[in-house]
C-alpha atoms as a PDB file:
ATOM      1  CA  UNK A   1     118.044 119.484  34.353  1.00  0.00           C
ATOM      2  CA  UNK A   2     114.292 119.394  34.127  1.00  0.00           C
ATOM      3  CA  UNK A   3     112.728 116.648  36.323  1.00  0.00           C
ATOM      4  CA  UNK A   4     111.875 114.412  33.399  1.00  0.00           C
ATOM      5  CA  UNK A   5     115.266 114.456  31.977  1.00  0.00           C
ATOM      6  CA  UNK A   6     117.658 111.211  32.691  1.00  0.00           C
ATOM      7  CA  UNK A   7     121.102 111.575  33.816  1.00  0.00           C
ATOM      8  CA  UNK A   8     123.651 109.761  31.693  1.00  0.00           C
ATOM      9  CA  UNK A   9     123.650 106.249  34.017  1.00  0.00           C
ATOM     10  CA  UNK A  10     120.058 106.305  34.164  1.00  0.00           C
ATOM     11  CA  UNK A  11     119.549 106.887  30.004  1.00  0.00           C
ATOM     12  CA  UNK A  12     122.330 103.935  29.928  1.00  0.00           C
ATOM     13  CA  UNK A  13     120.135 101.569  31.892  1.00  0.00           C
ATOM     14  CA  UNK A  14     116.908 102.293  30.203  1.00  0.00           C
ATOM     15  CA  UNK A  15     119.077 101.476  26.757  1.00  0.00           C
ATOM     16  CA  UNK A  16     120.098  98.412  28.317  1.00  0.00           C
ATOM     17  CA  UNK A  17     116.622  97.220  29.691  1.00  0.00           C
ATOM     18  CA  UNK A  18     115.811  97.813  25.925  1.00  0.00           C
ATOM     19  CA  UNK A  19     118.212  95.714  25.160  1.00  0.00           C
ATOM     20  CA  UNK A  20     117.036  92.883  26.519  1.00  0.00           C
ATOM     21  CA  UNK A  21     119.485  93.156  29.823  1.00  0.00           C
ATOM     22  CA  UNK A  22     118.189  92.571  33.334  1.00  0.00           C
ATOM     23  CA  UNK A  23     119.811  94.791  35.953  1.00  0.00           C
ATOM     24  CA  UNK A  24     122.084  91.657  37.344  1.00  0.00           C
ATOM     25  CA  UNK A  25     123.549  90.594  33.361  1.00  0.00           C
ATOM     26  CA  UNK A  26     124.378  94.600  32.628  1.00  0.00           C
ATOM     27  CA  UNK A  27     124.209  97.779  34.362  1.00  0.00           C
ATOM     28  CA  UNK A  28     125.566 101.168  34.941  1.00  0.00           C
ATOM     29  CA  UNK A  29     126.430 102.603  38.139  1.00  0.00           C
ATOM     30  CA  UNK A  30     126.907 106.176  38.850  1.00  0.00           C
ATOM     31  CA  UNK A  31     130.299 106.801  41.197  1.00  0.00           C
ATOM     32  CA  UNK A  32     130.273 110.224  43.057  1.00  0.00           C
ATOM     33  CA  UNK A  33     133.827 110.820  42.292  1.00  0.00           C
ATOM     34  CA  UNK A  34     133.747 113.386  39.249  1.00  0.00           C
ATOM     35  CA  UNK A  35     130.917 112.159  37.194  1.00  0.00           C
ATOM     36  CA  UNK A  36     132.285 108.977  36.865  1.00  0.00           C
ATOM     37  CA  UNK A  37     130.367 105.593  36.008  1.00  0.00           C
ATOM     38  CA  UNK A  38     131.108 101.710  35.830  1.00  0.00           C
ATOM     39  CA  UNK A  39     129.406  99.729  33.507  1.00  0.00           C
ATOM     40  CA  UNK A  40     128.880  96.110  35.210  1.00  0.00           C
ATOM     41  CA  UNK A  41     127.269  92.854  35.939  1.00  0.00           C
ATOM     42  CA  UNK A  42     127.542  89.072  34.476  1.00  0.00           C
ATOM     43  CA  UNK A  43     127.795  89.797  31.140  1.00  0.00           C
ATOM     44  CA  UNK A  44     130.902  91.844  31.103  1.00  0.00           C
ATOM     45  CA  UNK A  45     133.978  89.969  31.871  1.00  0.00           C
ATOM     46  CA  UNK A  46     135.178  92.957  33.881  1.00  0.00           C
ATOM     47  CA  UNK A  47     133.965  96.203  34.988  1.00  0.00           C
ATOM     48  CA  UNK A  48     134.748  99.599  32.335  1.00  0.00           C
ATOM     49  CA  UNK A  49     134.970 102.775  34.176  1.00  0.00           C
ATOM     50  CA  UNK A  50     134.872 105.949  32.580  1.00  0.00           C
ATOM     51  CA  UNK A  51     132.557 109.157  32.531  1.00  0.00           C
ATOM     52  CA  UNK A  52     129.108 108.858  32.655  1.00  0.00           C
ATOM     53  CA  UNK A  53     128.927 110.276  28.761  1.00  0.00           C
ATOM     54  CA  UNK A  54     131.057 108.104  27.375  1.00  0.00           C
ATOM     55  CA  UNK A  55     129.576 105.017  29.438  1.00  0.00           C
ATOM     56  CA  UNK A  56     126.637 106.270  27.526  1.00  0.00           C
ATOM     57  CA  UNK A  57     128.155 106.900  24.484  1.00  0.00           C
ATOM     58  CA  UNK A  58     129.347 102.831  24.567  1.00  0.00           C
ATOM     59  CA  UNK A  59     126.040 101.604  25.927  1.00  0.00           C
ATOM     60  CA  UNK A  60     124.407 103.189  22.854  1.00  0.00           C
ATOM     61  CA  UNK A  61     126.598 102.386  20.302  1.00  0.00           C
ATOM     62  CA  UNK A  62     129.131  99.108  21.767  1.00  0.00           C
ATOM     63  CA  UNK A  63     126.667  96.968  23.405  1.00  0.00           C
ATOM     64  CA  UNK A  64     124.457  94.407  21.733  1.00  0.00           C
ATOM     65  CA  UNK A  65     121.450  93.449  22.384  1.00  0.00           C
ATOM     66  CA  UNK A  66     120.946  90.651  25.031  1.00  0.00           C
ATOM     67  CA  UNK A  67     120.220  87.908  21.771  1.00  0.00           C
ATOM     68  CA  UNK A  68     122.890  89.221  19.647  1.00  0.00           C
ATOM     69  CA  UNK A  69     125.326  88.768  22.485  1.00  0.00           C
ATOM     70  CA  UNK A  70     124.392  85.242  22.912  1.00  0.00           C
ATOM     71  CA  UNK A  71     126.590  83.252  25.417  1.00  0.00           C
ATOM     72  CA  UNK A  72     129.445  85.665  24.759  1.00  0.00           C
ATOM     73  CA  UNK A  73     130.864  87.851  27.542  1.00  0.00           C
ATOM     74  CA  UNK A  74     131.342  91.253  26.694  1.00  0.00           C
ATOM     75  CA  UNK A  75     135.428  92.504  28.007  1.00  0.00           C
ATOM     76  CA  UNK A  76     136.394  95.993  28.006  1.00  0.00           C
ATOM     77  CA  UNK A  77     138.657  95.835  25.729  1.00  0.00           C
ATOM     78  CA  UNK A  78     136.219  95.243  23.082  1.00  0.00           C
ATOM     79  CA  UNK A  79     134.316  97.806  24.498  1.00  0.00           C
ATOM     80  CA  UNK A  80     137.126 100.566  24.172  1.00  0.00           C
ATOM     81  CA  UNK A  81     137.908  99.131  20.977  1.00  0.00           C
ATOM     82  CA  UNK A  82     134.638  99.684  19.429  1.00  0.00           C
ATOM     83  CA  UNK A  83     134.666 103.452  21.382  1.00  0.00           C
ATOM     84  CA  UNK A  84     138.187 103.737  18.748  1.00  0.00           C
ATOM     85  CA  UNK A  85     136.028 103.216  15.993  1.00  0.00           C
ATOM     86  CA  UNK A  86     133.025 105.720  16.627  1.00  0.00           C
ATOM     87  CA  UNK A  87     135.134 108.362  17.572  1.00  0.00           C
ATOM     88  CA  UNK A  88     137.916 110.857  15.502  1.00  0.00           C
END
């Protein structure tokens, strides 16, 4: 990885911040433990852990933006429903 390329969790946040999302409303965190990620904060009703691709993979294509969201909490259930969708 050249230095100027973004790891999974880091892409995922800078998606987020473009989504309107501070750090404390939605984030992802990288776990050690085989590539692994957790998508959190105050806008999620729970925590979704799963690989740090396919964190990405529903950052980029699950997630709202901040104003389409609204007052709605995000669950992930939603979350690995809309994952069904986008992939065979």
């Amino acid at each position: 990885m050249s230095e100027s390329a973004l790891s999974p969790v880091e892409e995922a946040n800078a998606q987020l911040r473009g989504k309107g999302y501070s750090e404390a409303q939605l984030s992802a965190v990288g776990v050690t433990l085989r590539r692994k990620a957790l998508l959190k904060g105050n806008k999620i009703v729970s925590p979704l852990s799963d690989d740090e691709d396919t964190v990405l993979h529903i950052v980029t294509h699950c997630v709202p933006t901040f104003e389409a969201l609204g007052r709605r909490t995000l669950t992930p259930q939603e979350l690995r429903a809309c994952l069904g969708r986008q992939r065979p």
